[in-house]
C-alpha atoms as a PDB file:
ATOM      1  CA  UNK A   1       0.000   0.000   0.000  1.00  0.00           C
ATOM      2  CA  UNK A   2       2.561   1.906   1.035  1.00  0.00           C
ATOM      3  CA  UNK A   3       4.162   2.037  -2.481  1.00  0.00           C
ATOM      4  CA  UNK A   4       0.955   2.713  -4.038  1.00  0.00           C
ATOM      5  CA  UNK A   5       0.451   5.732  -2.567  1.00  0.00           C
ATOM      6  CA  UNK A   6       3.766   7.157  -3.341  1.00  0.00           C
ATOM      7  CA  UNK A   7       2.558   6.400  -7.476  1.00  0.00           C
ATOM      8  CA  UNK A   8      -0.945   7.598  -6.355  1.00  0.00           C
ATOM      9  CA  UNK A   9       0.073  11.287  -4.954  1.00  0.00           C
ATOM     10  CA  UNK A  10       1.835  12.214  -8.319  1.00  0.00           C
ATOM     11  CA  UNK A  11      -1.045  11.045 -10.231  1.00  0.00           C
ATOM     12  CA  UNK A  12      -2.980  13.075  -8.542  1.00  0.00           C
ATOM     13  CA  UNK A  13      -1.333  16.308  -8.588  1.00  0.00           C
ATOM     14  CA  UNK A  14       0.254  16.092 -11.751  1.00  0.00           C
ATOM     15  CA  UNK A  15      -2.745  18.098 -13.588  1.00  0.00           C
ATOM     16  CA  UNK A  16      -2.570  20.726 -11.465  1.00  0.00           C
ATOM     17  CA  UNK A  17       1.314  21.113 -11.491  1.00  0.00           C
ATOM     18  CA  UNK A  18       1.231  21.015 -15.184  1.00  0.00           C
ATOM     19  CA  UNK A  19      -1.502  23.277 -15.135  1.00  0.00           C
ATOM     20  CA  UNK A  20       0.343  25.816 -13.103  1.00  0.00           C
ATOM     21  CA  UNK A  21       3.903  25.660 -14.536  1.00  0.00           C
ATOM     22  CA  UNK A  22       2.133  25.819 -18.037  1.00  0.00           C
ATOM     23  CA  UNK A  23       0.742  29.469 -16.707  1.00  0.00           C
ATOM     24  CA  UNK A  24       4.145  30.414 -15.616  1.00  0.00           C
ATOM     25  CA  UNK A  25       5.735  29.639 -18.734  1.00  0.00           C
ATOM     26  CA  UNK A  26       3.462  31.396 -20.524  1.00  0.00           C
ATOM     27  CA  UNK A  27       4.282  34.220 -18.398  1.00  0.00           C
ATOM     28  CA  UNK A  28       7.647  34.493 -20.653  1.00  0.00           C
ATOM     29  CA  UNK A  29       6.446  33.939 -24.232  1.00  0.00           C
ATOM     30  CA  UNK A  30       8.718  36.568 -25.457  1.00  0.00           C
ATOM     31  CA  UNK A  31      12.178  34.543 -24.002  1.00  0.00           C
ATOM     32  CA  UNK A  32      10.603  31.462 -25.110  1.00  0.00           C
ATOM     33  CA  UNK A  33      10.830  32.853 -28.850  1.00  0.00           C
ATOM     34  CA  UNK A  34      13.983  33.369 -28.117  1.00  0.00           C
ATOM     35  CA  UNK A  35      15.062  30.175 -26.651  1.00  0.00           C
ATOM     36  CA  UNK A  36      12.960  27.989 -29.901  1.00  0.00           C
ATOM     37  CA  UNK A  37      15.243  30.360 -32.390  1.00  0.00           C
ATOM     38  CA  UNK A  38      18.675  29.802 -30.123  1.00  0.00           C
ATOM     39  CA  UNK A  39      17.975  25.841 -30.966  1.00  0.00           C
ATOM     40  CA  UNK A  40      18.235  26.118 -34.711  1.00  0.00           C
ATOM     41  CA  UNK A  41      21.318  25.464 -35.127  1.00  0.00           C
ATOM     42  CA  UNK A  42      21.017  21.961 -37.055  1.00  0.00           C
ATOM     43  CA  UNK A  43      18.947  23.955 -39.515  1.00  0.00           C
ATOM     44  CA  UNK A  44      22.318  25.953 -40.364  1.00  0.00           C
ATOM     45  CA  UNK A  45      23.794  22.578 -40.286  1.00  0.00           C
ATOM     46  CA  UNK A  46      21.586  21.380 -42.973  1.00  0.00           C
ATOM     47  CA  UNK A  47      23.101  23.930 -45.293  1.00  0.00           C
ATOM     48  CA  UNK A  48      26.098  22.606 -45.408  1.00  0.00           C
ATOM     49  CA  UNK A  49      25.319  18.903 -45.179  1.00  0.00           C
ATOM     50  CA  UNK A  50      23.002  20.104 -48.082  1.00  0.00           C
ATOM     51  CA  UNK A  51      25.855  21.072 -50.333  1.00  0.00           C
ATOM     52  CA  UNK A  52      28.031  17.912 -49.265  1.00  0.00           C
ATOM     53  CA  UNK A  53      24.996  16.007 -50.833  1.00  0.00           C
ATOM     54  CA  UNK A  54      24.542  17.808 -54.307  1.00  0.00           C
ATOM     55  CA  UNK A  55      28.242  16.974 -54.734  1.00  0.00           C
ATOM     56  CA  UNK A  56      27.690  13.082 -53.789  1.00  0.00           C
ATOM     57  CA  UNK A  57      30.044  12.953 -51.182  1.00  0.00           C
ATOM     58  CA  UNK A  58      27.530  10.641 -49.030  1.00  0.00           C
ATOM     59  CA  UNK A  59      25.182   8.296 -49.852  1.00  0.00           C
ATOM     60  CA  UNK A  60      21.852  10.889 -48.937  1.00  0.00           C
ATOM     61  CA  UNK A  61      19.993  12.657 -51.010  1.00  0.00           C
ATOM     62  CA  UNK A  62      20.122  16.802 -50.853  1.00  0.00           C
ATOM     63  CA  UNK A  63      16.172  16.523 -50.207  1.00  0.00           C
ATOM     64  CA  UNK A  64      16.604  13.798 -47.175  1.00  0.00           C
ATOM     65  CA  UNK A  65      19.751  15.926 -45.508  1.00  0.00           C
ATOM     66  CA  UNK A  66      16.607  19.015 -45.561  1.00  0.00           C
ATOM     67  CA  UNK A  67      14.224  16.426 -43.866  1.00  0.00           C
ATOM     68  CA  UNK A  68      16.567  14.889 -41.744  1.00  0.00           C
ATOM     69  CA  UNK A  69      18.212  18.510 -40.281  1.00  0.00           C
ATOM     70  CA  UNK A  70      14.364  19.318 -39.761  1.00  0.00           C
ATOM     71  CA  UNK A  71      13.539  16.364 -37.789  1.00  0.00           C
ATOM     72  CA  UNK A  72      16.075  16.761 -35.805  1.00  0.00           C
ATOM     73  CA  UNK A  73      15.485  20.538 -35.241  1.00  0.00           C
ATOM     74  CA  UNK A  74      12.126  19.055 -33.750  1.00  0.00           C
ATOM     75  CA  UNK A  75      13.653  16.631 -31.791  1.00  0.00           C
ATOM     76  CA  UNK A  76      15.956  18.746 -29.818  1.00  0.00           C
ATOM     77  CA  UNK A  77      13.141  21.176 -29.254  1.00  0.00           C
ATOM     78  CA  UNK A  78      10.991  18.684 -27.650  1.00  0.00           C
ATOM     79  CA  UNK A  79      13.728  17.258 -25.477  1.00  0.00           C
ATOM     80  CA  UNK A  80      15.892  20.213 -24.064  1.00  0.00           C
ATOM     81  CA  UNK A  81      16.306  20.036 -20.603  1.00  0.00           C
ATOM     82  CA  UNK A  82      18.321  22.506 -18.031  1.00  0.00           C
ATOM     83  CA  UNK A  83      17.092  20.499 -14.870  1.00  0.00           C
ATOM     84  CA  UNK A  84      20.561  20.527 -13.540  1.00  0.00           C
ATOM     85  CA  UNK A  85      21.344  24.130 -13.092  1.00  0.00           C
ATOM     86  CA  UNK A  86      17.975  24.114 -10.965  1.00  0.00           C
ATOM     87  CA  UNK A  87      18.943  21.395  -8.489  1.00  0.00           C
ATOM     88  CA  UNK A  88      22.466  22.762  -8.471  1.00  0.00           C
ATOM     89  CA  UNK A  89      21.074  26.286  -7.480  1.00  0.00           C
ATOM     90  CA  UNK A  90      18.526  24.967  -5.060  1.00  0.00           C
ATOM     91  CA  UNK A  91      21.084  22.872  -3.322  1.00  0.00           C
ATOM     92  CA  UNK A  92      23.616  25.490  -2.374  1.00  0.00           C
ATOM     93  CA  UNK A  93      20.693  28.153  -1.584  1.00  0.00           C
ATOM     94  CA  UNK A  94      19.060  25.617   0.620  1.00  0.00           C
ATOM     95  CA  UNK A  95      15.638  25.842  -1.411  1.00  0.00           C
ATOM     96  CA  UNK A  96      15.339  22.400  -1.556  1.00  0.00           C
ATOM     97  CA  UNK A  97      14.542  22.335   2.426  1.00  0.00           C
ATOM     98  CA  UNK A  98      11.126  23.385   2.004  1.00  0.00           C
ATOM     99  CA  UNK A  99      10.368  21.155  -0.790  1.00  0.00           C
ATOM    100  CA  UNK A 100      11.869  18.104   1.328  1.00  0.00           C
ATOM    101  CA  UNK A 101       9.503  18.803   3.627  1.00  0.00           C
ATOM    102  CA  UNK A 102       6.238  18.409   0.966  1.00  0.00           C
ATOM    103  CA  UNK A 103       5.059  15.019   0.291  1.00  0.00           C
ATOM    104  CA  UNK A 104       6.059  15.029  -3.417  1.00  0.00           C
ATOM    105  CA  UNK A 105       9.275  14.174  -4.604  1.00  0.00           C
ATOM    106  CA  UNK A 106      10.882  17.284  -5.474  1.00  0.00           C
ATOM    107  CA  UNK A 107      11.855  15.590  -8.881  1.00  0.00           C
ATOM    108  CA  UNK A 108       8.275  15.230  -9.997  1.00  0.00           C
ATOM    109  CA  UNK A 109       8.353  19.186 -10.256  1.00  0.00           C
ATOM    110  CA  UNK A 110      11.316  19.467 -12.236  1.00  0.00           C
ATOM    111  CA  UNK A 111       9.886  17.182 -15.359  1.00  0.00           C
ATOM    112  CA  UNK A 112       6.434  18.665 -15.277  1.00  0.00           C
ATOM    113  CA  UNK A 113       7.957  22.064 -15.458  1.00  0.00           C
ATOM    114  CA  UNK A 114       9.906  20.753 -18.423  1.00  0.00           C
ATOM    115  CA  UNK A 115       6.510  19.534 -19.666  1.00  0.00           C
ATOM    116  CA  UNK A 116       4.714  22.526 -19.223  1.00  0.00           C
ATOM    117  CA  UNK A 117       7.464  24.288 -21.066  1.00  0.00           C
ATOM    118  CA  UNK A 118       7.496  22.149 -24.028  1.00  0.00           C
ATOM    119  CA  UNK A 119       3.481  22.934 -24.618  1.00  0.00           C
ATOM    120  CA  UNK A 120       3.990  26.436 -24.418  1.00  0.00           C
ATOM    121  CA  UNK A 121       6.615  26.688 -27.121  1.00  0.00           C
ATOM    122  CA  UNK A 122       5.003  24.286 -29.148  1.00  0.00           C
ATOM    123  CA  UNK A 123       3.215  27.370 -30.923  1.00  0.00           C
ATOM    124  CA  UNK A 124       6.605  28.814 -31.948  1.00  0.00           C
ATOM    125  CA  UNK A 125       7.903  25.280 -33.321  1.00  0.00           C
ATOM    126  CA  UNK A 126       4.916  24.599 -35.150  1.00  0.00           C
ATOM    127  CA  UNK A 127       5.132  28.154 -36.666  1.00  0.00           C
ATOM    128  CA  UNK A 128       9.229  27.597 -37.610  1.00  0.00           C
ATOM    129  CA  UNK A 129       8.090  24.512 -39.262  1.00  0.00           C
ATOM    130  CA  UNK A 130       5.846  25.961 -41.575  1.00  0.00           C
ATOM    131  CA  UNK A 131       7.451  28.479 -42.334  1.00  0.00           C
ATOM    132  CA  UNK A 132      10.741  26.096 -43.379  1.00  0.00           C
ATOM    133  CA  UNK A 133       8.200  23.982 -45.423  1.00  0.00           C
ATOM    134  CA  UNK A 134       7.440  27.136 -47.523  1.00  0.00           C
ATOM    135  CA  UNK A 135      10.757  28.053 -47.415  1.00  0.00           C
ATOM    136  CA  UNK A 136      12.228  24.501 -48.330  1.00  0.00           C
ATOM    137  CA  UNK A 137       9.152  22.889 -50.662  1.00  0.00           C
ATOM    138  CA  UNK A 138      11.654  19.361 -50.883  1.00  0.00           C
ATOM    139  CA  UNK A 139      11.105  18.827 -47.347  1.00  0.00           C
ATOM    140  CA  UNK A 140       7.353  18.134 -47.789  1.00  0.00           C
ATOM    141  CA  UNK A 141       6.971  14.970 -46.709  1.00  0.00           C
ATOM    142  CA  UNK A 142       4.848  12.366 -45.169  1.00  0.00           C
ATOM    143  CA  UNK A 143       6.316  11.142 -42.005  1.00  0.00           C
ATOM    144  CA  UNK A 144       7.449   7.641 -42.530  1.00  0.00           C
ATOM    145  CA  UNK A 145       6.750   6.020 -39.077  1.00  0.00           C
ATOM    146  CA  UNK A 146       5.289   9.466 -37.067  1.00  0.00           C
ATOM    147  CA  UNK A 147       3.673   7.248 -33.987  1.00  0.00           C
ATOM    148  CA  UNK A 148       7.071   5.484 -33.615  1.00  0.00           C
ATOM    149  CA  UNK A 149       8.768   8.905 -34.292  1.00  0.00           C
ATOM    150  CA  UNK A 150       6.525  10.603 -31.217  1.00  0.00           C
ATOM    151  CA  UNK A 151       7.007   7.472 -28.953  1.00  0.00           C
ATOM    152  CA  UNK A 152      10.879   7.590 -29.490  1.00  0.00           C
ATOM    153  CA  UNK A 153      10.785  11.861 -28.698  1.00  0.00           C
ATOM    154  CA  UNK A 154       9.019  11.314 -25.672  1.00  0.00           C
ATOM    155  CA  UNK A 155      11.466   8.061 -24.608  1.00  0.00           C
ATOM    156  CA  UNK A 156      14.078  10.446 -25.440  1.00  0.00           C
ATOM    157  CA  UNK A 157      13.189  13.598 -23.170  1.00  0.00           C
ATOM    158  CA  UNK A 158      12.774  10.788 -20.405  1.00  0.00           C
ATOM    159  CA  UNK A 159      16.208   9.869 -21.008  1.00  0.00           C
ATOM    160  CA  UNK A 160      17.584  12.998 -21.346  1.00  0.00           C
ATOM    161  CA  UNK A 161      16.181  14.125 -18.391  1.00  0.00           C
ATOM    162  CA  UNK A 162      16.964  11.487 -16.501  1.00  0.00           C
ATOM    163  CA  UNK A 163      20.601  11.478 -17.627  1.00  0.00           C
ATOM    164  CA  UNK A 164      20.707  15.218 -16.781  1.00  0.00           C
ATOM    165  CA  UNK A 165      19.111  14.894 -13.375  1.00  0.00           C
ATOM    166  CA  UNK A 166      21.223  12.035 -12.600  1.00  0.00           C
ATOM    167  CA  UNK A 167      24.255  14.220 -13.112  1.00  0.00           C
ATOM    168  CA  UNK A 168      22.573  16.772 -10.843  1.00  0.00           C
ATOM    169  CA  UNK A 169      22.513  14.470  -7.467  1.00  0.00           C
ATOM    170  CA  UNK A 170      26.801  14.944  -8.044  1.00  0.00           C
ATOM    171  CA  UNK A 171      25.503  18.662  -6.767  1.00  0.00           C
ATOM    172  CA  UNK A 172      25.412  17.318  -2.951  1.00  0.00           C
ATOM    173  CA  UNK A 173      29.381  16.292  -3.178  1.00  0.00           C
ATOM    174  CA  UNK A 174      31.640  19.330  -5.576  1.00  0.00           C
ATOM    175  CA  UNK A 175      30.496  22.570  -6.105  1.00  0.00           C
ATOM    176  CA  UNK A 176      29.614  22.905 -10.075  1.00  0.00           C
ATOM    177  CA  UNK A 177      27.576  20.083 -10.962  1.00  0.00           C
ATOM    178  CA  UNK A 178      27.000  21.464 -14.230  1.00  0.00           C
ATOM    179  CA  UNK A 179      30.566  20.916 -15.320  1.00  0.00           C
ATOM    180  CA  UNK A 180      29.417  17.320 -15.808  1.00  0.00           C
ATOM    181  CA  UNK A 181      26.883  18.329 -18.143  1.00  0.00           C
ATOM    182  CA  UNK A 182      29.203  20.279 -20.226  1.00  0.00           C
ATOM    183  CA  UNK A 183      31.499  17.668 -20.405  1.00  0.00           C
ATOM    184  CA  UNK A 184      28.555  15.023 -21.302  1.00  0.00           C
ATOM    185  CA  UNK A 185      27.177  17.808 -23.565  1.00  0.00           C
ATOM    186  CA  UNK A 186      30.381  16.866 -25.794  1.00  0.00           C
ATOM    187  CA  UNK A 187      29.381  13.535 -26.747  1.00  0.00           C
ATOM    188  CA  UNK A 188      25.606  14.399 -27.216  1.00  0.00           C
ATOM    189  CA  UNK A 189      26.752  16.744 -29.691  1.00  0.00           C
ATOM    190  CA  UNK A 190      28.987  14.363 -31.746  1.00  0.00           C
ATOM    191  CA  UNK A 191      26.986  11.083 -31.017  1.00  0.00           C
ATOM    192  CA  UNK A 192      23.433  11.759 -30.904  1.00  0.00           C
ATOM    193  CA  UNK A 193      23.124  12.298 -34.722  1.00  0.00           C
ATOM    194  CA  UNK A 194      23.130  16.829 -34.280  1.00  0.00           C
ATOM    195  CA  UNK A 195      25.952  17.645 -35.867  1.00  0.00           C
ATOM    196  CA  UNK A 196      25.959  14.954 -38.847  1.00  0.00           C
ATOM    197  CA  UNK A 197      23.880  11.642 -39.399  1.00  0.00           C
ATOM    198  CA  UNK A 198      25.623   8.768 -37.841  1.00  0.00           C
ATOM    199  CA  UNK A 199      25.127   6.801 -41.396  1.00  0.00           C
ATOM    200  CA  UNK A 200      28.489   9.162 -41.736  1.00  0.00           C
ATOM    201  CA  UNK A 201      30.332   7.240 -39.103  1.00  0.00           C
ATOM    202  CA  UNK A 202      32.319   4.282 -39.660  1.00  0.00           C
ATOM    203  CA  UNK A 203      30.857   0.856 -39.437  1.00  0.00           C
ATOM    204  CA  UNK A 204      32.780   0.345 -36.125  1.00  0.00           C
ATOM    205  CA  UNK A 205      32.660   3.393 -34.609  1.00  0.00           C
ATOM    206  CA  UNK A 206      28.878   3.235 -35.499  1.00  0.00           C
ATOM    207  CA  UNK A 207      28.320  -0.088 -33.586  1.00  0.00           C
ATOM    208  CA  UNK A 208      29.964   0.996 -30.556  1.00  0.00           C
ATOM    209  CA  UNK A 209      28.136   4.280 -30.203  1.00  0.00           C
ATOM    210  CA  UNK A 210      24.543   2.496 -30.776  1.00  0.00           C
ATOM    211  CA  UNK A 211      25.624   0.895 -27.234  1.00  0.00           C
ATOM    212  CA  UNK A 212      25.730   4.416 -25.571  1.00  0.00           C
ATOM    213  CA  UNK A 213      22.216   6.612 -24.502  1.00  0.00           C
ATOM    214  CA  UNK A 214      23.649   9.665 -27.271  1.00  0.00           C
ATOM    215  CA  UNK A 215      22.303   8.158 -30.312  1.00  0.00           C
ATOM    216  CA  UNK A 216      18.619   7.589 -28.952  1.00  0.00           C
ATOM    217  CA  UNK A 217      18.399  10.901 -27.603  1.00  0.00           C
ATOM    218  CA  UNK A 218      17.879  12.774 -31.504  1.00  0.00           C
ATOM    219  CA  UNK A 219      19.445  10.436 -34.342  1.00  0.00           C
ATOM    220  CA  UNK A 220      16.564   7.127 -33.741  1.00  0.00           C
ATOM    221  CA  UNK A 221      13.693   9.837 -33.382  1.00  0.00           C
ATOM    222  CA  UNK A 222      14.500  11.631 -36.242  1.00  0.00           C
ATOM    223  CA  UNK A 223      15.182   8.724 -38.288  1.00  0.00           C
ATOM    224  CA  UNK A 224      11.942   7.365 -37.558  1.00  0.00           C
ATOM    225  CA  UNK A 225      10.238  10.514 -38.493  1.00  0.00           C
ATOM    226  CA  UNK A 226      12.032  10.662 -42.211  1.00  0.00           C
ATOM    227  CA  UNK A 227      12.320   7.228 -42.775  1.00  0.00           C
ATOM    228  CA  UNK A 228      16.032   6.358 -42.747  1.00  0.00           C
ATOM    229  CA  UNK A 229      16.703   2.679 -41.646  1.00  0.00           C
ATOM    230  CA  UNK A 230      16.341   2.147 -37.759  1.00  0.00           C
ATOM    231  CA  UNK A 231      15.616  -0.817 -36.111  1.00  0.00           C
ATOM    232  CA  UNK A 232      12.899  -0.260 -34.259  1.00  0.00           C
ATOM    233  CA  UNK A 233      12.279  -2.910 -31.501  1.00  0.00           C
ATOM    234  CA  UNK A 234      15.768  -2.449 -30.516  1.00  0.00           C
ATOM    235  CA  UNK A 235      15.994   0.921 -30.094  1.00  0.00           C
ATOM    236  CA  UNK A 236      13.017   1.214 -28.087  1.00  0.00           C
ATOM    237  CA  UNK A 237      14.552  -1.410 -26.291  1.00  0.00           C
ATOM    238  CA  UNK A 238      17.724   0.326 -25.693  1.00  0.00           C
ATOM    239  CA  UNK A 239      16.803   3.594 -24.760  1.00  0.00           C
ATOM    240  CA  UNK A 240      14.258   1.936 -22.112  1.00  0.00           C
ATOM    241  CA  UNK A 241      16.976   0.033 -20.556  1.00  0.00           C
ATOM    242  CA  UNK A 242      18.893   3.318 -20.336  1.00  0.00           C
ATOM    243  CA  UNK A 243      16.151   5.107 -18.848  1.00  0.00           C
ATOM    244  CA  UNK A 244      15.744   2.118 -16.209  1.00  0.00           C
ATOM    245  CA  UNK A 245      19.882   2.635 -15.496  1.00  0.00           C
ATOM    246  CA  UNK A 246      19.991   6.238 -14.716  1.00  0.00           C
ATOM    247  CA  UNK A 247      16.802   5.965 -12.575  1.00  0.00           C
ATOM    248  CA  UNK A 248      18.683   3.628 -10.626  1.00  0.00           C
ATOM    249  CA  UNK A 249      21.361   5.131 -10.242  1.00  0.00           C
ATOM    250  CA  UNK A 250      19.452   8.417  -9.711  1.00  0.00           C
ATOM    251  CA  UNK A 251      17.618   7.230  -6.717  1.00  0.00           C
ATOM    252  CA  UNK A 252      20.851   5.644  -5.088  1.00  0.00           C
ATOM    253  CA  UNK A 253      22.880   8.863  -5.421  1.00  0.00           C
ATOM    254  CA  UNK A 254      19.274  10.556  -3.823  1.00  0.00           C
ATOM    255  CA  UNK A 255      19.607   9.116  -0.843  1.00  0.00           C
ATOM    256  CA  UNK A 256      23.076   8.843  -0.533  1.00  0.00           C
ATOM    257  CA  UNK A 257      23.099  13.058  -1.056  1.00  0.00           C
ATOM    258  CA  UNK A 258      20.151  13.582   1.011  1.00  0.00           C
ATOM    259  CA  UNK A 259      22.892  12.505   3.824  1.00  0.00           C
ATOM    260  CA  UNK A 260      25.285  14.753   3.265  1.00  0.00           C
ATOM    261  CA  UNK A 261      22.911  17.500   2.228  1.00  0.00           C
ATOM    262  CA  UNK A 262      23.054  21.010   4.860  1.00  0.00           C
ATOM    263  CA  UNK A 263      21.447  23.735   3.041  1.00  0.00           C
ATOM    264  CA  UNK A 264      19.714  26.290   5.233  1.00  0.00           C
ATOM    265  CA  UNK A 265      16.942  24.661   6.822  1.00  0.00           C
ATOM    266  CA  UNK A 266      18.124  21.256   6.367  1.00  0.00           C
END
């Protein structure tokens, strides 16, 4: 019983979090504009990937390097996350004492603030995207496996998140959490599939990265959503069992900080 009550509580108040943060967030449209057009950076990677294509330096097509850049535009939209610079903060201001002291794992907040903020700038995405489709008329496309594509988006904002709050628990032991992130932020940006397809990579190094979480967090999801090869099954598979790791892990380093943890109020 006891254990159903801990899933029960979030169930409960999870419409009227969601409900709340979505307000706030809508509270700062005019920074959320700003944040949507500060992630379009694959789109001035498509350019050039664009050009490597017309010259047939790669096996994809000029009009699949457009899709592909666009996907993952959307991708990286719906799974940004910055939940480690709040735990950081909150731990060495000694906010978190008050929301210890609330019967809601403080973690629950974090993700449906995330949540909240991904509805409110889904105007401006939806708004880029046509406005690339008029722009780019070759991109037009039927998505090739969309309810696989929007199952492997939200698997990989759960992962991402997860990942990124896992990092955060580091917070009760060294000062700068974050410099974690920034180091892991490295790899995302070489492995996941932003900078270049991984279709690029070699065969080896190819294998070996499909074995990390980077891949699953933008490359399968946009794949699936253009229709370049992906096993399916497998993927899903992977990224769950990645998602089951860090929450694991997550919880253990938890309650392992809690111990250590003296903010004011503690």
């Amino acid at each position: 019983m006891p254990r159903l009550n801990v899933l029960q509580r979030p169930l409960r108040v999870i419409p009227t979090l969601l409900s709340v943060y979505y307000a706030y967030m809508l509270e700062y449209r005019a920074e959320l504009m700003f944040w949507v057009l500060s992630g379009s950076f694959p789109l001035i990677l498509m350019g050039l990937w664009q050009e490597a294509a017309r010259s047939g330096q790669f096996e994809l097509r000029p009009d699949e390097v457009v899709r592909y850049f666009l996907a993952v535009f959307v991708v990286r939209q719906l799974t940004v996350v910055w939940v480690i610079w709040d735990v950081e903060r909150e731990v060495f201001e000694g906010s978190l004492s008050p929301l210890l002291l609330q019967p809601l794992d403080p973690g629950w907040r974090h993700f449906l603030s995330h949540l909240a903020e991904r509805l409110a700038r889904l105007p401006f995405i939806v708004a880029l995207i046509g406005l690339f489709l008029w722009l780019y008329p070759a991109a037009r496309q039927q998505p090739a496996h969309f309810l696989w594509g929007v199952l492997a988006i939200g698997l990989a904002f759960c992962l991402r998140f997860l990942m990124q709050y896992t990092y955060a628990m580091v917070a009760f032991w060294v000062e700068r959490a974050t410099a974690i992130e920034q180091f892991s932020f490295l790899l995302y940006t070489f492995f996941s599939g932003m900078v270049a397809p991984l279709t690029l990579f070699p065969d080896a190094v190819r294998a070996a990265v499909f074995w990390t979480p980077f891949p699953y967090l933008i490359y399968v999801p946009a794949s699936l959503i253009v229709g370049l090869p992906v096993n399916i099954g497998h993927s899903i598979a992977i990224t769950i069992l990645w998602c089951v790791l860090f929450w694991g892990l997550n919880r253990w380093l938890w309650r392992r900080g809690l111990k250590r943890y003296s903010g004011m109020g503690a």
